[in-house]
C-alpha atoms as a PDB file:
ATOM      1  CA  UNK A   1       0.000   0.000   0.000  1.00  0.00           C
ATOM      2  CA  UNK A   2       3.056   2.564   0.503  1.00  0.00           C
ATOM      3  CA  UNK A   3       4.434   1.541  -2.562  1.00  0.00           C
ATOM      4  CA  UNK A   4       1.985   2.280  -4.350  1.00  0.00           C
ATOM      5  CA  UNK A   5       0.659   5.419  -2.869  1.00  0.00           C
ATOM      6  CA  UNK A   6       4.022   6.670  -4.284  1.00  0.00           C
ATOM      7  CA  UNK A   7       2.486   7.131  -6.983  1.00  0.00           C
ATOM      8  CA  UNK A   8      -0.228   9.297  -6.207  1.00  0.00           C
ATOM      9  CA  UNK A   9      -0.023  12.889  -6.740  1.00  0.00           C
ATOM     10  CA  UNK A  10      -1.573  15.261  -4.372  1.00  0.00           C
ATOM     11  CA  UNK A  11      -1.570  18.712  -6.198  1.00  0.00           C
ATOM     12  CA  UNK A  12      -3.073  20.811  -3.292  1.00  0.00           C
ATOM     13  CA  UNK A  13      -0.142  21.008  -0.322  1.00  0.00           C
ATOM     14  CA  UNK A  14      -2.978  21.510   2.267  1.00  0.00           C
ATOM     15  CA  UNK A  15      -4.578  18.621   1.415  1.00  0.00           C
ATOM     16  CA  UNK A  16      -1.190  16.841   1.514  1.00  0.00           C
ATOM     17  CA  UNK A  17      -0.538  17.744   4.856  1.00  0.00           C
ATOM     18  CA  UNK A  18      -3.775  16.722   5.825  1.00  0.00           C
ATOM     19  CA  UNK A  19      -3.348  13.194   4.936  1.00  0.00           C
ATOM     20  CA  UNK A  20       0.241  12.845   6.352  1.00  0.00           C
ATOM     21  CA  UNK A  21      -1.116  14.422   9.359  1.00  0.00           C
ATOM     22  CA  UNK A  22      -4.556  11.995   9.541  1.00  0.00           C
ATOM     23  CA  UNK A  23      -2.302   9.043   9.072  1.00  0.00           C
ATOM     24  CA  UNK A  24       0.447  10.472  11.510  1.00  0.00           C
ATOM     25  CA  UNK A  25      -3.204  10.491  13.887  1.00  0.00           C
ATOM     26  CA  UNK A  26      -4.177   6.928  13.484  1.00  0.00           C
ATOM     27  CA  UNK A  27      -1.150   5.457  14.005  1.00  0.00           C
ATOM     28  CA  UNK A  28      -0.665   7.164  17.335  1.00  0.00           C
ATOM     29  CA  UNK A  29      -3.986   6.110  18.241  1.00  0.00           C
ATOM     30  CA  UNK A  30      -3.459   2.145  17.152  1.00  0.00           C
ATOM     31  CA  UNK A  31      -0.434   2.068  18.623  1.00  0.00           C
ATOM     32  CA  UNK A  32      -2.103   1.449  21.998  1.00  0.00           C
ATOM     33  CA  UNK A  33      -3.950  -1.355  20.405  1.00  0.00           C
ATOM     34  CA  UNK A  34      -1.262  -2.888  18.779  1.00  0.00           C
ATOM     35  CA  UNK A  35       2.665  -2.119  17.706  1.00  0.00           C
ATOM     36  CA  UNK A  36       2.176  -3.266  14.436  1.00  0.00           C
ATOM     37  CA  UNK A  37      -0.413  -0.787  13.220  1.00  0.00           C
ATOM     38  CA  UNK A  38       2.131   1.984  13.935  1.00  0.00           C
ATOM     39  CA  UNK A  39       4.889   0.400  12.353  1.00  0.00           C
ATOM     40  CA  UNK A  40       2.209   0.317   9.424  1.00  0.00           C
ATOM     41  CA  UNK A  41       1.669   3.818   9.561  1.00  0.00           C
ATOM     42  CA  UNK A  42       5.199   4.914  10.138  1.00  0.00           C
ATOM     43  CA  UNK A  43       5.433   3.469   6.549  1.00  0.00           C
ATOM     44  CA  UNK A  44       2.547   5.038   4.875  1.00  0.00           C
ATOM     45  CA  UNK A  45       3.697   8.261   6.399  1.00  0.00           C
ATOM     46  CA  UNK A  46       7.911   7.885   4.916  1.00  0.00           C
ATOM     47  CA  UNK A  47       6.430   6.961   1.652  1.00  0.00           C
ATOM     48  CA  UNK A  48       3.903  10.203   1.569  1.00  0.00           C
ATOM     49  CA  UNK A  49       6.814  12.150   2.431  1.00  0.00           C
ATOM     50  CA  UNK A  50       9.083  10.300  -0.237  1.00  0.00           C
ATOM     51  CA  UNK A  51       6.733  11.057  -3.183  1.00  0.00           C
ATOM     52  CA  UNK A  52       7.352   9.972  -6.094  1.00  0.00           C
ATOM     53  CA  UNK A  53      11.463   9.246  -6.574  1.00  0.00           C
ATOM     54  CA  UNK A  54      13.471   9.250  -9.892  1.00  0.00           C
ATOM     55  CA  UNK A  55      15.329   6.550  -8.433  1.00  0.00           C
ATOM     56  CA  UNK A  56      14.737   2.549 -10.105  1.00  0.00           C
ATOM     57  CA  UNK A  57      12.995   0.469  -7.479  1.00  0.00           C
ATOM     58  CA  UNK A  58      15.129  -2.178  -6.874  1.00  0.00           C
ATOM     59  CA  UNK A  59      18.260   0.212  -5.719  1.00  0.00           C
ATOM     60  CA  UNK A  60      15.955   2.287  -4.026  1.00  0.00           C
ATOM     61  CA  UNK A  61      14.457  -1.440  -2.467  1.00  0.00           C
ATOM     62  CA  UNK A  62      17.674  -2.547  -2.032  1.00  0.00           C
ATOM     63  CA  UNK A  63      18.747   1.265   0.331  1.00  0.00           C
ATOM     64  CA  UNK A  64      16.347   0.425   2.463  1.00  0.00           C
ATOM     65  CA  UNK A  65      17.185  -3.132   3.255  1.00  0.00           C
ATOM     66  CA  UNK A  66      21.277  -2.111   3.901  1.00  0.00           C
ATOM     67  CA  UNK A  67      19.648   0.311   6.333  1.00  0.00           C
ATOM     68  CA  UNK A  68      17.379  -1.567   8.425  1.00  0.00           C
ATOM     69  CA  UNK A  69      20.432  -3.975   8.927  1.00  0.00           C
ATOM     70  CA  UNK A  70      22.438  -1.247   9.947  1.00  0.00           C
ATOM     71  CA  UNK A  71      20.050  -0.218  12.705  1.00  0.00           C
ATOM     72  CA  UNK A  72      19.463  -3.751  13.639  1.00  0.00           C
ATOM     73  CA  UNK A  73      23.322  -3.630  13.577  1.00  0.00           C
ATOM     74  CA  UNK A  74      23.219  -0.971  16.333  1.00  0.00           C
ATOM     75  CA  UNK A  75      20.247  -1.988  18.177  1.00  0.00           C
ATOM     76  CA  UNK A  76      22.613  -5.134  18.762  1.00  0.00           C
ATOM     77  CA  UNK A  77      25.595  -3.242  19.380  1.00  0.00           C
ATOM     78  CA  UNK A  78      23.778  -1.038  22.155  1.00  0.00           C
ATOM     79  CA  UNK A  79      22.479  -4.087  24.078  1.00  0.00           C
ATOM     80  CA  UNK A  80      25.616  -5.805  23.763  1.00  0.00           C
ATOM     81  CA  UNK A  81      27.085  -3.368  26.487  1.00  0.00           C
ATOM     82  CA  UNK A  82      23.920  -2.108  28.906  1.00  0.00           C
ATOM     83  CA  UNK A  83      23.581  -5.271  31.491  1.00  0.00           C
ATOM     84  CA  UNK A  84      19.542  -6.218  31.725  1.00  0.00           C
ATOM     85  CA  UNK A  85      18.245  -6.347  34.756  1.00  0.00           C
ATOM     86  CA  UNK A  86      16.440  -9.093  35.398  1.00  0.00           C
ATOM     87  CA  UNK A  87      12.286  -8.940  35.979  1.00  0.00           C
ATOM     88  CA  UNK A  88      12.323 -10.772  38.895  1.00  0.00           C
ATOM     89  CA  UNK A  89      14.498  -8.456  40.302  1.00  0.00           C
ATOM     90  CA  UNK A  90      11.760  -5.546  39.826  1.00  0.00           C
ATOM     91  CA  UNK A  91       9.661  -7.699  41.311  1.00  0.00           C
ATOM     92  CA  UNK A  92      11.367  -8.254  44.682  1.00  0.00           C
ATOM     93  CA  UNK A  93      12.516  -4.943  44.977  1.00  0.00           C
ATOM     94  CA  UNK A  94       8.292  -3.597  44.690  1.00  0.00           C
ATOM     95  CA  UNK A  95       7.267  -6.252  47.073  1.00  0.00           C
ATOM     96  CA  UNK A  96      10.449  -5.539  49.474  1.00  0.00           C
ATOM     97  CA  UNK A  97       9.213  -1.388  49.186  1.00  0.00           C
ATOM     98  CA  UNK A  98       5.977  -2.670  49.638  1.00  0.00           C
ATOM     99  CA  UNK A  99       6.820  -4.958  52.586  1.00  0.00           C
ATOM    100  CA  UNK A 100       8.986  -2.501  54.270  1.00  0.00           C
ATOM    101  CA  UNK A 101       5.953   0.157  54.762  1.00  0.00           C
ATOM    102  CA  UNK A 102       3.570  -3.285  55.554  1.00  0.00           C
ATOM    103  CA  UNK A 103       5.633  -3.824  58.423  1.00  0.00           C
ATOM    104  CA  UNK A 104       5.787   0.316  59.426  1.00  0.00           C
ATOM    105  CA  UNK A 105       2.137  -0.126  59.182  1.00  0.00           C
ATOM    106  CA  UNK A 106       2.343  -3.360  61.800  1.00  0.00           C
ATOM    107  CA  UNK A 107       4.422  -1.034  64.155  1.00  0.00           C
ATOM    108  CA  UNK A 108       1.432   1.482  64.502  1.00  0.00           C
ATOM    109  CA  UNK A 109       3.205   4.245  61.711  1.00  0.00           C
ATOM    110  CA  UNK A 110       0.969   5.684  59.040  1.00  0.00           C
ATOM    111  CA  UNK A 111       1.843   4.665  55.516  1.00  0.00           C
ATOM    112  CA  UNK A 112       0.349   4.620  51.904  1.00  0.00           C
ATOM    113  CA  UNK A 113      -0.468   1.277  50.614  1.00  0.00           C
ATOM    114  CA  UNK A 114      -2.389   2.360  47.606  1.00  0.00           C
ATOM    115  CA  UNK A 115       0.434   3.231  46.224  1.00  0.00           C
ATOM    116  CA  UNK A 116       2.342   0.155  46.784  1.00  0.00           C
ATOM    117  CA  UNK A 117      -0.326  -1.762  45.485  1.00  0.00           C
ATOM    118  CA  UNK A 118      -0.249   0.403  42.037  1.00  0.00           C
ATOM    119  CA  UNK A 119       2.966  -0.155  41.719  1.00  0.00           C
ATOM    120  CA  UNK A 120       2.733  -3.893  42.032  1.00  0.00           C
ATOM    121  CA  UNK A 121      -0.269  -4.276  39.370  1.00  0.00           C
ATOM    122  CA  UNK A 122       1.866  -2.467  36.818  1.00  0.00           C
ATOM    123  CA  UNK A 123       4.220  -5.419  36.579  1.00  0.00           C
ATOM    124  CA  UNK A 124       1.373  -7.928  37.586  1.00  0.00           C
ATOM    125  CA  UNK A 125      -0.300  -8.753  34.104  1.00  0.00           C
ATOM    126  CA  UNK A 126       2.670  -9.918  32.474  1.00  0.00           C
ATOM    127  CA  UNK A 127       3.788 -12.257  35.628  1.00  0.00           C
ATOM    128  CA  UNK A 128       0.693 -13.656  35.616  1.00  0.00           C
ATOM    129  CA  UNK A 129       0.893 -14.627  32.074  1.00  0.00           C
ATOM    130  CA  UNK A 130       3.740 -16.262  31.960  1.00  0.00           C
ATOM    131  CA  UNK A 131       2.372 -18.100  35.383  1.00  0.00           C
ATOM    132  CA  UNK A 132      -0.586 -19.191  33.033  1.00  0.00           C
ATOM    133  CA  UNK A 133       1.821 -20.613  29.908  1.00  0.00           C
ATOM    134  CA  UNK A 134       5.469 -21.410  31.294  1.00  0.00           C
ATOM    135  CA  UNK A 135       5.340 -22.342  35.026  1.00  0.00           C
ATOM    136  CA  UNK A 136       4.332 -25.660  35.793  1.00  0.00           C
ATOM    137  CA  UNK A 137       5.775 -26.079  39.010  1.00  0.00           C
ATOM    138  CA  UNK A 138       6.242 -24.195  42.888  1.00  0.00           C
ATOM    139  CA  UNK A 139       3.378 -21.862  41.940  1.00  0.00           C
ATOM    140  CA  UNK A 140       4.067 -20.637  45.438  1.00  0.00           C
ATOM    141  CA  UNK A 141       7.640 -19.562  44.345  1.00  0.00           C
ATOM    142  CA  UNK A 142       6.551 -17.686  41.175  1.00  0.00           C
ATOM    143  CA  UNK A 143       6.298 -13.806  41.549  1.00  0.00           C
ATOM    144  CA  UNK A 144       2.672 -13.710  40.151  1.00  0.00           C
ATOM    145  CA  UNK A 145       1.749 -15.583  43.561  1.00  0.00           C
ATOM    146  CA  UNK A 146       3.821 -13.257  45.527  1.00  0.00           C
ATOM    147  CA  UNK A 147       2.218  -9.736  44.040  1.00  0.00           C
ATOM    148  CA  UNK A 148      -1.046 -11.558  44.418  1.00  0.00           C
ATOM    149  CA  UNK A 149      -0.353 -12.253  48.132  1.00  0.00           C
ATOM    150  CA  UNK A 150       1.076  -8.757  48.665  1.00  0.00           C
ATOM    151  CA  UNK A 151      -1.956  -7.585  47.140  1.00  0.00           C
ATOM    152  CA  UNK A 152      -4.386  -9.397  49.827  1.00  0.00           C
ATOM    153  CA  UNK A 153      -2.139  -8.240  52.279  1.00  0.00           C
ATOM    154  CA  UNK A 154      -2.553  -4.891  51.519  1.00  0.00           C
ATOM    155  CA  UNK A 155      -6.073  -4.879  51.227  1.00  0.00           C
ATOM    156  CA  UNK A 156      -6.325  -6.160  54.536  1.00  0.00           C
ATOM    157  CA  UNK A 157      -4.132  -3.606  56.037  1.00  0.00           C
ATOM    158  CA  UNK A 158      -6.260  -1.181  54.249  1.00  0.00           C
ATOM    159  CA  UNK A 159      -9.709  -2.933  55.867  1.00  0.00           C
ATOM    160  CA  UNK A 160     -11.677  -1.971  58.739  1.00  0.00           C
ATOM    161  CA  UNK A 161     -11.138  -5.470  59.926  1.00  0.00           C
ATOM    162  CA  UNK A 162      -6.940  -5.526  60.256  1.00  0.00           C
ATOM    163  CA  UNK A 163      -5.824  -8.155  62.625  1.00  0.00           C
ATOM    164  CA  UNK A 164      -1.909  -7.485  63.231  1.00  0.00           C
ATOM    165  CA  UNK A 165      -1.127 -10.948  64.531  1.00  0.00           C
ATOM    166  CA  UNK A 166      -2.660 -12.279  61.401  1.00  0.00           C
ATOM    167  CA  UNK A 167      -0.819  -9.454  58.935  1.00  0.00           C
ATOM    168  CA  UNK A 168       2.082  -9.978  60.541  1.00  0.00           C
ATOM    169  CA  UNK A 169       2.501 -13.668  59.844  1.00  0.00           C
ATOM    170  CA  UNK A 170       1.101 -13.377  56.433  1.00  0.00           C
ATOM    171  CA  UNK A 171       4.063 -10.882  55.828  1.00  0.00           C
ATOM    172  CA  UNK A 172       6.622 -12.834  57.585  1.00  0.00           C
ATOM    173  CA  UNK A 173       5.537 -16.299  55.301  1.00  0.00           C
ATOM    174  CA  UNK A 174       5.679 -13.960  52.255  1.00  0.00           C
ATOM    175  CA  UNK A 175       8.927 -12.451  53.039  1.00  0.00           C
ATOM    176  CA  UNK A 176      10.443 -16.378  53.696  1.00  0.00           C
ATOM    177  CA  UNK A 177       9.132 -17.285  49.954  1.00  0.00           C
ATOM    178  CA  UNK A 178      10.274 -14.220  48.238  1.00  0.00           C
ATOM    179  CA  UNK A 179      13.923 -13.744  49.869  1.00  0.00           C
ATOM    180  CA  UNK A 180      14.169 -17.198  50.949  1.00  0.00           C
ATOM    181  CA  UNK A 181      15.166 -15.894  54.555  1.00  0.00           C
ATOM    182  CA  UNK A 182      13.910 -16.689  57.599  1.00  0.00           C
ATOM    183  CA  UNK A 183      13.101 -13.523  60.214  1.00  0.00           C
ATOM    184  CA  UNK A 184      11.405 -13.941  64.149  1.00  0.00           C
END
């Protein structure tokens, strides 16, 4: 469809801006939907802007192939040196935020949960997919079971019925399975 709207000649420039601003609009607003409707867009807009070219096809075809290796050449190169950090990791260090305000809260010391609890259900969705497809085993030792524990632990912090001795060694079993430490 870029290709061949290539070859379509706008005379008016208003109208021309227009459409590359329309299509600029609908990408931005699929994008949410899906990646791939952008990257379809993104596209439509570079050929718009390209027009018509004086250049054969094939060399033209074959410029734009040499550069999409190039920046897959970098893309590689730039991971190659920044160290990942690993998901799990993001997920014990929320729940170890989280569980150091719990256990303010346990002392008698104000603290806001709700925000905790946002925090956690960012990251949530994905754990608990790959819960659903790839883990087969210690479901108590996967982090979608520990954000969901956290999460019923915060609500009942948050309740009108809070029982301390009860939050207390919900937090203390949660903190054993996370950090795999034992704390009296």
């Amino acid at each position: 469809v870029a290709e061949l709207l290539t070859f379509v000649h706008i005379p008016n420039s208003v109208e021309y801006a227009v459409l590359i601003f329309a299509v600029l609009f609908v990408g931005i607003w699929l994008r949410q939907i899906n990646y791939a409707y952008w990257a379809a867009c993104a596209t439509l807009l570079f050929a718009l802007l390209q027009g018509s070219q004086s250049a054969p096809g094939m060399l033209l075809f074959g410029t734009r192939v040499l550069c999409i290796l190039v920046g897959a050449g970098c893309g590689v190169a730039a991971t190659w040196f920044v160290v990942p950090i690993r998901s799990s990791q993001v997920v014990r260090r929320r729940l170890a935020d989280a569980m150091g305000d719990m256990r303010d809260v346990l002392t008698g010391e104000p603290r806001d949960l709700e925000h905790h609890a946002a925090q956690l259900e960012r990251i949530a969705p994905a754990w608990r997919l790959h819960r659903a497809v790839l883990a087969r085993e210690a479901p108590h030792a996967h982090p979608a079971s520990w954000i969901e524990r956290a999460h019923a632990l915060l609500a009942h912090m948050r309740g009108a019925d809070f029982d301390r001795r009860k939050a207390g060694a919900d937090l203390r079993s949660l903190r054993e399975d996370v950090f795999g430490e034992r704390r009296d």
